[in-house]
Protein backbone atom coordinates (compact mmCIF):
# COMPACT_ATOMS: atom_id res chain seq x y z
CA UNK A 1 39.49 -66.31 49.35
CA UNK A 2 40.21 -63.54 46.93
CA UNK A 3 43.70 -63.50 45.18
CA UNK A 4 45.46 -60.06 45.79
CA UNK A 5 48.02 -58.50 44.10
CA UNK A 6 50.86 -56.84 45.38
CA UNK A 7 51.24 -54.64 41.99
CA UNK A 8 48.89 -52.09 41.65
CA UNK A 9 51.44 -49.34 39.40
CA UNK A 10 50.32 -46.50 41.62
CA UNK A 11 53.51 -45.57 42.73
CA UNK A 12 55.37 -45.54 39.24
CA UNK A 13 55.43 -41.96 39.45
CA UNK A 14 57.83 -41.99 42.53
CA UNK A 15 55.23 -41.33 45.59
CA UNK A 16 52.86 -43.85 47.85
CA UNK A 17 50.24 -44.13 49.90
CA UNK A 18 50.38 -43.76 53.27
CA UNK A 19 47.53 -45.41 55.79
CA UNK A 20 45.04 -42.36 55.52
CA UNK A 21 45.37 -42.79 51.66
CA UNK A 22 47.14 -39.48 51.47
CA UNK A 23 49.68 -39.89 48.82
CA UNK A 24 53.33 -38.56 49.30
CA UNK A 25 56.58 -38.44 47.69
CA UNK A 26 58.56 -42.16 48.32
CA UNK A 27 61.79 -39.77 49.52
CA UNK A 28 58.71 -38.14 52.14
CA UNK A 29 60.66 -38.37 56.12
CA UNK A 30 57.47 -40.89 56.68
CA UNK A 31 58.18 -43.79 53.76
CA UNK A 32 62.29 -42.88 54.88
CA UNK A 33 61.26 -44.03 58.60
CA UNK A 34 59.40 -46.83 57.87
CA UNK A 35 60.89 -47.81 54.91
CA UNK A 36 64.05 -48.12 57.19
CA UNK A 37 62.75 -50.05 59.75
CA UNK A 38 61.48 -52.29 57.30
CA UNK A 39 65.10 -53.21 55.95
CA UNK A 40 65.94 -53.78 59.74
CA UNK A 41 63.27 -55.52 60.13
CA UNK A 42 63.89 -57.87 57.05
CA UNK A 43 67.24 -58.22 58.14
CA UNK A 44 65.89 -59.47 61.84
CA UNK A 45 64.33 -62.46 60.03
CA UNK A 46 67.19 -62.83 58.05
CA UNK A 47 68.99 -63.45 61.47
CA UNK A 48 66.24 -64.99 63.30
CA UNK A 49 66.25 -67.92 60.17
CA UNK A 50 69.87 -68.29 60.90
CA UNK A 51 69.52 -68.88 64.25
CA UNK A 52 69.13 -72.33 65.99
CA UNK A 53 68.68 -70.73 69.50
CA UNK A 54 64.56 -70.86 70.06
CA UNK A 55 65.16 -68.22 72.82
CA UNK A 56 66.75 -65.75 70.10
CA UNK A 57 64.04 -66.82 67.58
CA UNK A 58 61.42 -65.94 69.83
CA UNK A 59 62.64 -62.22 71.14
CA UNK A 60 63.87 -61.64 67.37
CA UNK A 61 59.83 -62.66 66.76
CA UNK A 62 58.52 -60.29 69.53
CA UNK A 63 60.60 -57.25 68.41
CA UNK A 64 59.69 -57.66 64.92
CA UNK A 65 55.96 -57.09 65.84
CA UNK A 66 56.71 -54.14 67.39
CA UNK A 67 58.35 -52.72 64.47
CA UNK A 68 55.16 -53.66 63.00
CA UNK A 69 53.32 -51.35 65.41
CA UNK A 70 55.89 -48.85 64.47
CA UNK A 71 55.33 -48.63 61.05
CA UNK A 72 52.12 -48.39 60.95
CA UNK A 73 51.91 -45.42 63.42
CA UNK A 74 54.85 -43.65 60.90
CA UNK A 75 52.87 -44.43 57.85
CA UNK A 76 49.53 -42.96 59.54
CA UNK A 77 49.28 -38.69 60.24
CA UNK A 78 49.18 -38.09 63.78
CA UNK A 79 45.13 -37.38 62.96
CA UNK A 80 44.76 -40.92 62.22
CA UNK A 81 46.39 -42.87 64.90
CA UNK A 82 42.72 -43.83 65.67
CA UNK A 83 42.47 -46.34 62.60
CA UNK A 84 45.29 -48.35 64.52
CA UNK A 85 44.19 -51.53 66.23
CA UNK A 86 47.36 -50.95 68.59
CA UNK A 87 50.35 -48.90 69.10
CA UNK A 88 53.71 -49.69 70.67
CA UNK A 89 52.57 -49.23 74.52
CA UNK A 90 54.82 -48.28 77.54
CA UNK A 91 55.03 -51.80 78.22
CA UNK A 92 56.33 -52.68 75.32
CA UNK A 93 59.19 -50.45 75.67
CA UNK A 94 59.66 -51.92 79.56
CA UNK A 95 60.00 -55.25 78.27
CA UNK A 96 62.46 -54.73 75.37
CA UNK A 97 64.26 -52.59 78.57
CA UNK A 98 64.04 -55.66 80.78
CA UNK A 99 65.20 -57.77 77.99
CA UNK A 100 68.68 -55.43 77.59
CA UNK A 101 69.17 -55.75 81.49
CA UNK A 102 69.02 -59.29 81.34
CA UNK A 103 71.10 -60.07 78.84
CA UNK A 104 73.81 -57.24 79.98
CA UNK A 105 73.94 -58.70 82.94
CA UNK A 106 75.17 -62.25 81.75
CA UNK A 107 77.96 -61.07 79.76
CA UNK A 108 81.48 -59.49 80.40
CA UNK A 109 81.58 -56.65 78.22
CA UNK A 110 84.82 -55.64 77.26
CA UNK A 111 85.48 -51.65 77.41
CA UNK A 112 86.60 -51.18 73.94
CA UNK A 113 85.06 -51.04 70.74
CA UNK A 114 83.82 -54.54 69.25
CA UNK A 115 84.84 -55.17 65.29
CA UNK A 116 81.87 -56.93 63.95
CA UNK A 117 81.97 -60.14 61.55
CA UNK A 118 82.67 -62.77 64.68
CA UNK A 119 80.43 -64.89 63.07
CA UNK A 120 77.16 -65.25 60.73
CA UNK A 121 74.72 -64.69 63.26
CA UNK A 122 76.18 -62.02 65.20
CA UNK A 123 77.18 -60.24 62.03
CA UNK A 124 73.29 -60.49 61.12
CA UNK A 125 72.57 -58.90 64.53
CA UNK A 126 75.00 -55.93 63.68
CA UNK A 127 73.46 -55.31 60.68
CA UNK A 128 70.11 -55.17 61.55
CA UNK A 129 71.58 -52.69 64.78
CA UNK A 130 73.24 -50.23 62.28
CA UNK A 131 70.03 -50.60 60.35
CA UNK A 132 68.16 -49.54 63.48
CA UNK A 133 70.28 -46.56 64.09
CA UNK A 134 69.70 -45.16 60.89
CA UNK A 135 66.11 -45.97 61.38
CA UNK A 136 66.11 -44.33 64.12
CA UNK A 137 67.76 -41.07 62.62
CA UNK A 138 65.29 -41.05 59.97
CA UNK A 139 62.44 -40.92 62.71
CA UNK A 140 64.08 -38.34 64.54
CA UNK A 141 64.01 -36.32 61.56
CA UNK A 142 60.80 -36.61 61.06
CA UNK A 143 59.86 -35.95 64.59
CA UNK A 144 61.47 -32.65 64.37
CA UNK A 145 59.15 -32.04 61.04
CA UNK A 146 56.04 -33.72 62.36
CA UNK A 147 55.66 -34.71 66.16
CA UNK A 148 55.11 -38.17 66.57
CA UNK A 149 52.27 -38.40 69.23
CA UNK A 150 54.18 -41.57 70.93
CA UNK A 151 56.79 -41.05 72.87
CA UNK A 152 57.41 -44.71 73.03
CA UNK A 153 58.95 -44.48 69.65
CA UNK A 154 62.16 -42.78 69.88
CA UNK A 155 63.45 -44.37 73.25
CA UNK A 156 62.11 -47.96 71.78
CA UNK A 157 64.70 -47.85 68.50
CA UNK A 158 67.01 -46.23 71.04
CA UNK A 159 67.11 -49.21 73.44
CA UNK A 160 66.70 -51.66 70.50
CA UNK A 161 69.65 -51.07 68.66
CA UNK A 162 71.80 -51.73 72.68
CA UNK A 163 69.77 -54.80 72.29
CA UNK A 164 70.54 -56.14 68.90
CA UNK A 165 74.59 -55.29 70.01
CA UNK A 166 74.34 -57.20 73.17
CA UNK A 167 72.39 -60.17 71.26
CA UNK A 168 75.18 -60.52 68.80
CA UNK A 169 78.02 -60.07 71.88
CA UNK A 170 75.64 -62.85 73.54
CA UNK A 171 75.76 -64.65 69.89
CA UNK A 172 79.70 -64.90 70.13
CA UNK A 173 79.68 -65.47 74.07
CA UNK A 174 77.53 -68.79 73.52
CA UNK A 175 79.82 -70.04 70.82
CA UNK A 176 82.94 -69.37 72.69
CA UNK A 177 84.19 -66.81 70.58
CA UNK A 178 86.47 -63.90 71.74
CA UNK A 179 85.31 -60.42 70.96
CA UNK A 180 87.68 -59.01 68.20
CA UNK A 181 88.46 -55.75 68.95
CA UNK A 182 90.38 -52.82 66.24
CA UNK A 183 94.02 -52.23 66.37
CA UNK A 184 95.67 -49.42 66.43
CA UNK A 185 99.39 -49.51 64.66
CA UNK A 186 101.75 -48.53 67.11
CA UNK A 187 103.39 -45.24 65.87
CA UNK A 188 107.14 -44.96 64.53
């Protein structure tokens, strides 16, 4: 087997390639999306290798290959979706939705806001949720530029980032820990 190097100095000038070879500014909406998602996604296996819980490890495992899928249809022009092996599907979106219902339904949610920072893990979770969001803003934006031809990408990080909050509240809930909610001084 070959070696292969990582380095190849053709984005020292500030732009990259995307899948089609087409080379863009790094600050392009595309490398913002997927560059995003890629921090989230790092972030996942930051939490996944902190947990102990095989159940966690394997949906933490199943959502980072869909943000796989993701990223490669954001780094590839609409034209050339057809060099893609696979694209996030309908059903992968009904699973991650099937996946919130469960675990929703097994916890007590309180009706206030949540501080974050209960513990490790859920704090990991959090992250990689606000990560998501943003990830999800970026994609937006480039939506509105561009038109992504799935429209399994949007409500995915949509749904995904209730997901990675109601994994961390399940996180605390399964160590017996209290959600922590903000207070509000009392006024004079």
């Amino acid at each position: 087997m070959k070696n292969f190097s990582i380095t190849t100095k053709a984005g020292d000038g500030g732009d990259t390639s995307l899948l089609n070879s087409a080379r863009v500014s790094k600050t392009d909406p595309r490398p913002e999306a997927y560059g995003t998602l890629d921090e989230a996604n790092a972030f996942l296996g930051l939490a996944k290798a902190t947990s102990d819980s095989p159940e966690l490890q394997r949906t933490i495992t199943l959502v980072q290959n869909h943000l796989y899928l993701i990223n490669a249809e954001l780094a590839c022009p609409t034209d050339y979706l057809h060099l893609l092996k696979r694209v996030l599907e309908t059903r992968d979106l009904s699973e991650l939705e099937e996946l919130e219902k469960t675990i929703e339904s097994s916890l007590k949610l309180p009706r206030k806001f949540v501080l974050y920072g209960t513990c490790v893990l859920s704090a990991q979770l959090d992250t990689a949720r606000a990560m998501i969001r943003r990830a999800e803003r970026r994609t937006v934006e480039l939506h509105r530029l561009e038109p992504l031809a799935n429209e399994n990408i949007l409500p995915y990080l949509n749904r995904l980032s209730d997901v990675l909050f109601l994994l961390a509240r399940r996180v605390e809930s399964d160590q017996g820990l209290a959600f922590d909610h903000p207070t509000i001084a009392d006024e004079p």
